[in-house]
Protein backbone atom coordinates (compact mmCIF):
# COMPACT_ATOMS: atom_id res chain seq x y z
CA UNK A 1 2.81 -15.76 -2.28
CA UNK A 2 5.04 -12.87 -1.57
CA UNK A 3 3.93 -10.90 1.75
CA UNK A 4 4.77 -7.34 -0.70
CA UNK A 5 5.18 -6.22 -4.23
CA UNK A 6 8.84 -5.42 -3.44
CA UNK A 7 9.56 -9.16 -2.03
CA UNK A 8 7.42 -10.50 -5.20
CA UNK A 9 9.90 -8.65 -7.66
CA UNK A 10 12.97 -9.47 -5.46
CA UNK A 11 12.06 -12.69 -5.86
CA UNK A 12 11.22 -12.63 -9.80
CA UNK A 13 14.44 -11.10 -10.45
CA UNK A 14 16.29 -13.64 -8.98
CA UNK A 15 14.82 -16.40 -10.99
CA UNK A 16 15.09 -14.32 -14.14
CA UNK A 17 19.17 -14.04 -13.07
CA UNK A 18 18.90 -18.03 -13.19
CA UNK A 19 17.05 -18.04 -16.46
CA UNK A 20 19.57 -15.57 -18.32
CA UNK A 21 22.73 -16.82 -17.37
CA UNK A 22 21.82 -20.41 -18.60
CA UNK A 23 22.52 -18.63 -21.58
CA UNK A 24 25.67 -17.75 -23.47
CA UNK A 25 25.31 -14.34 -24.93
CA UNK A 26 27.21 -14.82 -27.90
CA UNK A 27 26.04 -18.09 -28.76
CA UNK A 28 22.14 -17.08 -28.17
CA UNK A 29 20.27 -17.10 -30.81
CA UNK A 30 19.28 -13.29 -31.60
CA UNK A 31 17.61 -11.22 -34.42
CA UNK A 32 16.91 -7.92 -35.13
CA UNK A 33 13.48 -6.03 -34.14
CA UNK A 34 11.86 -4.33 -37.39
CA UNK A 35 12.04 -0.84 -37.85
CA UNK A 36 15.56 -0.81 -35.96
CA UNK A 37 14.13 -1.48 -32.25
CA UNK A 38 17.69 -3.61 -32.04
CA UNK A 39 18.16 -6.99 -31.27
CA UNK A 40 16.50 -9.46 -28.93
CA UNK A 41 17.52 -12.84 -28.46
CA UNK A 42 16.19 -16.33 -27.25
CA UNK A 43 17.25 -15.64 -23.90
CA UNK A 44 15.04 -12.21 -23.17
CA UNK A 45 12.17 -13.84 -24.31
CA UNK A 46 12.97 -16.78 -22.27
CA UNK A 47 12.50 -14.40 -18.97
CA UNK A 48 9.43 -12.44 -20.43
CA UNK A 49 7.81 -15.49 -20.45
CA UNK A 50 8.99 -16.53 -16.99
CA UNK A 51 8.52 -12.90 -15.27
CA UNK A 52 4.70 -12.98 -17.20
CA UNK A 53 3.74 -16.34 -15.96
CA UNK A 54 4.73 -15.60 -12.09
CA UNK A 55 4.54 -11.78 -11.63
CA UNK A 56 0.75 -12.04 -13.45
CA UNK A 57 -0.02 -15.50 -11.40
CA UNK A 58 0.79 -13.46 -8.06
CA UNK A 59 -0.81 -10.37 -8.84
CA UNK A 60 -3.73 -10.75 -11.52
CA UNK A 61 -5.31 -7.62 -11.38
CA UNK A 62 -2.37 -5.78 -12.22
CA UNK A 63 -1.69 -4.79 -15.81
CA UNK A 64 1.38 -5.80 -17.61
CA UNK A 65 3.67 -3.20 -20.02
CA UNK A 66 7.33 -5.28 -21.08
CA UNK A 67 9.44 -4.43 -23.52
CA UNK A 68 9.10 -8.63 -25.20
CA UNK A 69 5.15 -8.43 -24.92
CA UNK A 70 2.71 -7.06 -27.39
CA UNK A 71 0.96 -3.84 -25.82
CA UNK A 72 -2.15 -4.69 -24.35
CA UNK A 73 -3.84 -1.52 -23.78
CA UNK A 74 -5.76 -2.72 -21.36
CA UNK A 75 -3.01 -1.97 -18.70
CA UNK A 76 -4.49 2.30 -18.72
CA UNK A 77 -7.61 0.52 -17.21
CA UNK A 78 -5.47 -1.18 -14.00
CA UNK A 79 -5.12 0.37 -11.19
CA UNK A 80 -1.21 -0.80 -10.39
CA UNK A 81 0.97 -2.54 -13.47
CA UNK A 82 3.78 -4.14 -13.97
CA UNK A 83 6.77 -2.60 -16.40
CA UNK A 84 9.27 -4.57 -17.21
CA UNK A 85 12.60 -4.87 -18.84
CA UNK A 86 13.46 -8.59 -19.16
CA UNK A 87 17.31 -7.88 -20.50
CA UNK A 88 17.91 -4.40 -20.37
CA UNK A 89 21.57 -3.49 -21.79
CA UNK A 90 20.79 -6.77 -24.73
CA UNK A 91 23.92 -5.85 -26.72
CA UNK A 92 26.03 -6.33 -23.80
CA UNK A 93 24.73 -9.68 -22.82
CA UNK A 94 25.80 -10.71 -26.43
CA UNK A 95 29.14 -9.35 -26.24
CA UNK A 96 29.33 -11.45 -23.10
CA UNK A 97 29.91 -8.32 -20.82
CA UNK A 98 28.39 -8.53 -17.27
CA UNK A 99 26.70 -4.59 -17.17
CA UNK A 100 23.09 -5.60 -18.60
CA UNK A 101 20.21 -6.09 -15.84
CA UNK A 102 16.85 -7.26 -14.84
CA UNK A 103 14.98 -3.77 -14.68
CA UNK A 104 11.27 -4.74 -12.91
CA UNK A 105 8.59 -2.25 -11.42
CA UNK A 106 5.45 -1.72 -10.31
CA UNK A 107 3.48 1.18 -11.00
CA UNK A 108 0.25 2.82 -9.33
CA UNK A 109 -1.66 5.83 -11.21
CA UNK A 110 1.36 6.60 -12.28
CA UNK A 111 3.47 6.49 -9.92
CA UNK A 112 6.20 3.56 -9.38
CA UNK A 113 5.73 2.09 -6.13
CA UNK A 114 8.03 -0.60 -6.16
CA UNK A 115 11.14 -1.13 -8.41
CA UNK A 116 14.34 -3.74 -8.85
CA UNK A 117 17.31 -3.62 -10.79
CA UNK A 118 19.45 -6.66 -10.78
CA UNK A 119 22.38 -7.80 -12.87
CA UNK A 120 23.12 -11.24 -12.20
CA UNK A 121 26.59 -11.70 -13.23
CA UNK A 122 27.94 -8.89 -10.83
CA UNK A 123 25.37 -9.84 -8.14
CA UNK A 124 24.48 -6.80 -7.93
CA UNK A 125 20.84 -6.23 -6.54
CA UNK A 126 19.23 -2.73 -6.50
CA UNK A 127 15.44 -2.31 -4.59
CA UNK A 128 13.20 0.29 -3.19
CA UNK A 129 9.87 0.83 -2.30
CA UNK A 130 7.65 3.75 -1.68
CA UNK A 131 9.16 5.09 2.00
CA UNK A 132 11.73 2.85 2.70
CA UNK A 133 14.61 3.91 1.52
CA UNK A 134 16.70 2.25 -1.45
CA UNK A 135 19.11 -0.60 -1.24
CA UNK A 136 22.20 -2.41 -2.94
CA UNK A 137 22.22 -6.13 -1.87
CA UNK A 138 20.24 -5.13 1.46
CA UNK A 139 22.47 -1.61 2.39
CA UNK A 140 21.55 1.49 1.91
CA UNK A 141 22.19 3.41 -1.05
CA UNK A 142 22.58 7.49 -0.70
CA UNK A 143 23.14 9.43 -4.22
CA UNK A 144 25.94 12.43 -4.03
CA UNK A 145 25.88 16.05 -2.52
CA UNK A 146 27.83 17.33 -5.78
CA UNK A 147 26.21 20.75 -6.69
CA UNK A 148 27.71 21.75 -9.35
CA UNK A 149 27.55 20.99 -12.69
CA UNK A 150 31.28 21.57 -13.84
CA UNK A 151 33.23 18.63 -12.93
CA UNK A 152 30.44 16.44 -12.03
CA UNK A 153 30.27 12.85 -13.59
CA UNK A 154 27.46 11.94 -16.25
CA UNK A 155 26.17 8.93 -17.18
CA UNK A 156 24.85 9.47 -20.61
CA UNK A 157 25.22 8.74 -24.56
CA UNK A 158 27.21 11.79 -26.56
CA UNK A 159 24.33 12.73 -28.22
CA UNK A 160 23.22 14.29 -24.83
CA UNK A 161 26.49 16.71 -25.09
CA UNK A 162 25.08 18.24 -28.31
CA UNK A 163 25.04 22.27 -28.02
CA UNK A 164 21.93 22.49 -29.51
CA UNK A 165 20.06 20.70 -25.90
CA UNK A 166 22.21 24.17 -23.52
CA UNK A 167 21.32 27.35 -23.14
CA UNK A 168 24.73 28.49 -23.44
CA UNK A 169 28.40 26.33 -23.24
CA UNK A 170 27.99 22.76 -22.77
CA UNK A 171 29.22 22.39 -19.04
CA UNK A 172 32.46 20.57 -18.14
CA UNK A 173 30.95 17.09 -17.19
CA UNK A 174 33.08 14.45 -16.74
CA UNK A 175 31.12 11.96 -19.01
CA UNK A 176 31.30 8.52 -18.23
CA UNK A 177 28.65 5.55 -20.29
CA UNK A 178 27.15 1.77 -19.33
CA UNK A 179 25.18 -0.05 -22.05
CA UNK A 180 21.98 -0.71 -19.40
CA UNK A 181 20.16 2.85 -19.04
CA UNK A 182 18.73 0.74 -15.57
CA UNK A 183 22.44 0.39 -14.71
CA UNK A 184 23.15 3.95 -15.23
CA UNK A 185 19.94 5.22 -12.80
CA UNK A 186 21.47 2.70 -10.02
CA UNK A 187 24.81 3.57 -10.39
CA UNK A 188 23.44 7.28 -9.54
CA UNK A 189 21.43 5.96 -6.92
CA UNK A 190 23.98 4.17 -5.48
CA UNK A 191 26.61 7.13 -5.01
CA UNK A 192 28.83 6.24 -7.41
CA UNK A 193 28.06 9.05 -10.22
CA UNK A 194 26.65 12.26 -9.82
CA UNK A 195 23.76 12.60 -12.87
CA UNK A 196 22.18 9.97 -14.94
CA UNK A 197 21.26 12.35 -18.67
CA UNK A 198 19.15 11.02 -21.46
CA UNK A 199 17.37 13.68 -23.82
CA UNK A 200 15.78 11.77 -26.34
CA UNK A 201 11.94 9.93 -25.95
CA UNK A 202 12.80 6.78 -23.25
CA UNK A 203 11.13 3.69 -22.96
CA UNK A 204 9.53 3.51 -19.88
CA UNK A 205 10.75 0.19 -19.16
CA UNK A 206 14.35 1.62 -19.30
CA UNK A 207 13.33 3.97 -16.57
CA UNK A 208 10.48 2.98 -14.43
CA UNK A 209 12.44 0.93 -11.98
CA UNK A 210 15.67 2.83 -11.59
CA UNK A 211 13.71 6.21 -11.14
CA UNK A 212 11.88 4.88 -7.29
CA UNK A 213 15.37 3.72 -6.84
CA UNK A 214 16.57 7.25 -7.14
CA UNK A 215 13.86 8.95 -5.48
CA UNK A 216 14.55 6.75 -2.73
CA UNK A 217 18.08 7.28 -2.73
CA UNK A 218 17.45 10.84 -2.45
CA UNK A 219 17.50 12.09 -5.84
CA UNK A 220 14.61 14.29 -7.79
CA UNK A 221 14.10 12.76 -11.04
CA UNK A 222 12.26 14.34 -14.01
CA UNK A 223 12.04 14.64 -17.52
CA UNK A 224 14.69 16.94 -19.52
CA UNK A 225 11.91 19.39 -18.81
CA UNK A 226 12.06 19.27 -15.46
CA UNK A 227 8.27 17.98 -15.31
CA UNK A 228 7.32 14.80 -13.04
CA UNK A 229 7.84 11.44 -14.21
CA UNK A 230 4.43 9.13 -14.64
CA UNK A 231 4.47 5.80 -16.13
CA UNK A 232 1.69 3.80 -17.68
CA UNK A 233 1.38 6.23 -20.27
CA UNK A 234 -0.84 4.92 -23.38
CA UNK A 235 2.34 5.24 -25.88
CA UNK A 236 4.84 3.81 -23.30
CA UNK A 237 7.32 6.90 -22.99
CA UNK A 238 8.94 9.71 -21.24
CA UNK A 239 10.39 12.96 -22.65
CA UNK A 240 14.24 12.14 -21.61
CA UNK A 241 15.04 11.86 -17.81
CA UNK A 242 17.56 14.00 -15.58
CA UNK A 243 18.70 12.44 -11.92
CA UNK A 244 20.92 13.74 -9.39
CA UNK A 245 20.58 15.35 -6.07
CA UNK A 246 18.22 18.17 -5.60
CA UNK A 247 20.57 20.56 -6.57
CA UNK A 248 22.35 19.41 -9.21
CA UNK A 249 18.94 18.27 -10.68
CA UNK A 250 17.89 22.34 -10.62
CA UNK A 251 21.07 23.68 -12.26
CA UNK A 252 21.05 20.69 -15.20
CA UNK A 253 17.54 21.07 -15.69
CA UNK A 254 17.94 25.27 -15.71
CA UNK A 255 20.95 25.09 -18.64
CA UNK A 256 18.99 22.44 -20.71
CA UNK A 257 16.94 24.01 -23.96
C-alpha cells in the first residue's frame, strides 16, 4: 500500500491514464446524461470503476464523491474523502484531442489535502500536497507575479466576460479557453496563465484537485466571492472559483458583482 495519500493518487492516476487511452474517443461508446449533465462514455466509467475499487481498497474509511458514482451521502460523515473526476474535459476525449485529464483529490473537513491532475496523452502530471509545494512531472511549479488585471491572460468560458458579473468595464483580459476546467487550474498553477475564472455553480470534482495545486503553487483561490473554498459539501458545489497570485486574486475578486 502506498506510504501517503499523494503517492496512492499518483499511483491511481497512472493506471487510470492506462485504462483511458485503451480507448478511442471517437469510437467509444457514449450517451448523454439526463437533464443535460453532457455526455459520458464507456471509457469514464471504465476508470470510475477502477479508481473506486483501488482508491476505496487502500483507504476504506474514507468517503467517496465522483462525478460517475451515485451520491452516497454518507461521505459528510467521513472524516477525509475522496473527489474525483474520472475524465474531466469528456468532449475532448471524443473529439480525440489530448487536453482532458484525470482530476483526483483527497479532502479533510473540508479542506483538500492531497490532489492530482494528469492527462495522459501529453504526459503531463500535476501533484501537491498540504506543505510541499506543487509539481509538474516531479519540478516545481510557481504561478505568475502579474498584478494587474488589464492585459493579464484568463482561462475561462465567455460567459464569464458578461458585464453584468463587473462593477464597472469588463477589464482588458487576454482570454484564452481549454475544455478540462482541471487543465485550466494547472495551467495557472504551473505559470503558464495568469487567472483561472469560472462564475457559475462548479462541480467540486472540476475543482477540488487543481485548487491544492494552486495553493501550493502559490496562488489564493476562492469562490467569485472571494470566500474560502471547502469541499465535501452535501450538494457537491462551489459558488464559481477565482485563482491567481495574491494580488491579482484581490483586484479580480474587488471588480466582480
Amino acid at each position: 500500500m502506498p506510504a501517503t495519500d499523494l503517492e496512492l493518487l499518483i499511483s491511481a492516476a497512472r493506471d487510470a491514464g492506462r485504462i483511458a487511452t485503451g480507448f478511442t474517443g471517437g469510437e467509444a461508446e457514449r450517451w448523454d446524461k439526463p437533464d443535460g449533465a453532457g455526455p459520458v462514455t464507456e471509457a469514464d466509467l471504465a476508470v470510475n470503476e477502477m479508481l473506486g475499487n483501488q482508491l476505496r481498497d487502500a483507504r476504506p474509511d474514507y468517503g467517496w464523491l465522483s462525478e460517475e458514482s451515485e451520491d452516497d451521502q454518507n461521505r459528510l460523515q467521513s472524516d477525509r474523502v475522496f473527489i474525483v473526476d474520472p475524465i474531466d474535459g469528456t468532449r475532448a476525449f471524443i473529439e480525440g484531442s489530448s487536453a482532458w485529464a484525470h482530476s483526483l483529490a483527497i479532502a479533510e473537513a473540508g479542506v483538500v489535502t492531497a490532489a492530482v491532475v494528469y492527462l495522459p496523452m501529453k504526459d503531463k502530471l500535476y501533484a501537491a500536497s498540504v506543505g510541499q509545494g506543487a509539481t509538474l512531472n516531479g519540478a516545481p511549479i510557481r504561478v505568475t507575479g502579474q498584478s494587474r488585471m488589464d492585459g493579464a491572460s484568463v482561462l475561462g468560458a465567455k460567459p464569464n466576460y458578461d458585464p453584468k458579473h463587473w462593477r464597472g468595464p469588463v477589464p482588458a483580459f487576454q482570454r484564452k479557453y481549454r475544455p478540462s476546467l482541471a487543465y485550466r487550474l494547472s495551467l495557472v498553477a504551473e505559470g503558464r496563465y495568469d487567472v483561472m475564472l469560472t462564475l457559475r455553480a462548479t462541480w467540486e470534482w472540476d475543482v477540488a484537485a487543481g485548487d491544492l495545486i494552486l495553493r501550493e503553487a502559490g496562488a489564493r483561490t476562492s469562490d467569485r466571492r472571494g470566500q474560502t473554498m471547502r469541499f465535501n459539501n452535501a450538494v457537491p458545489q462551489v459558488d464559481g472559483m477565482v485563482a491567481a497570485n495574491p494580488a491579482l486574486h484581490s483586484e479580480i475578486t474587488g471588480a466582480l458583482i
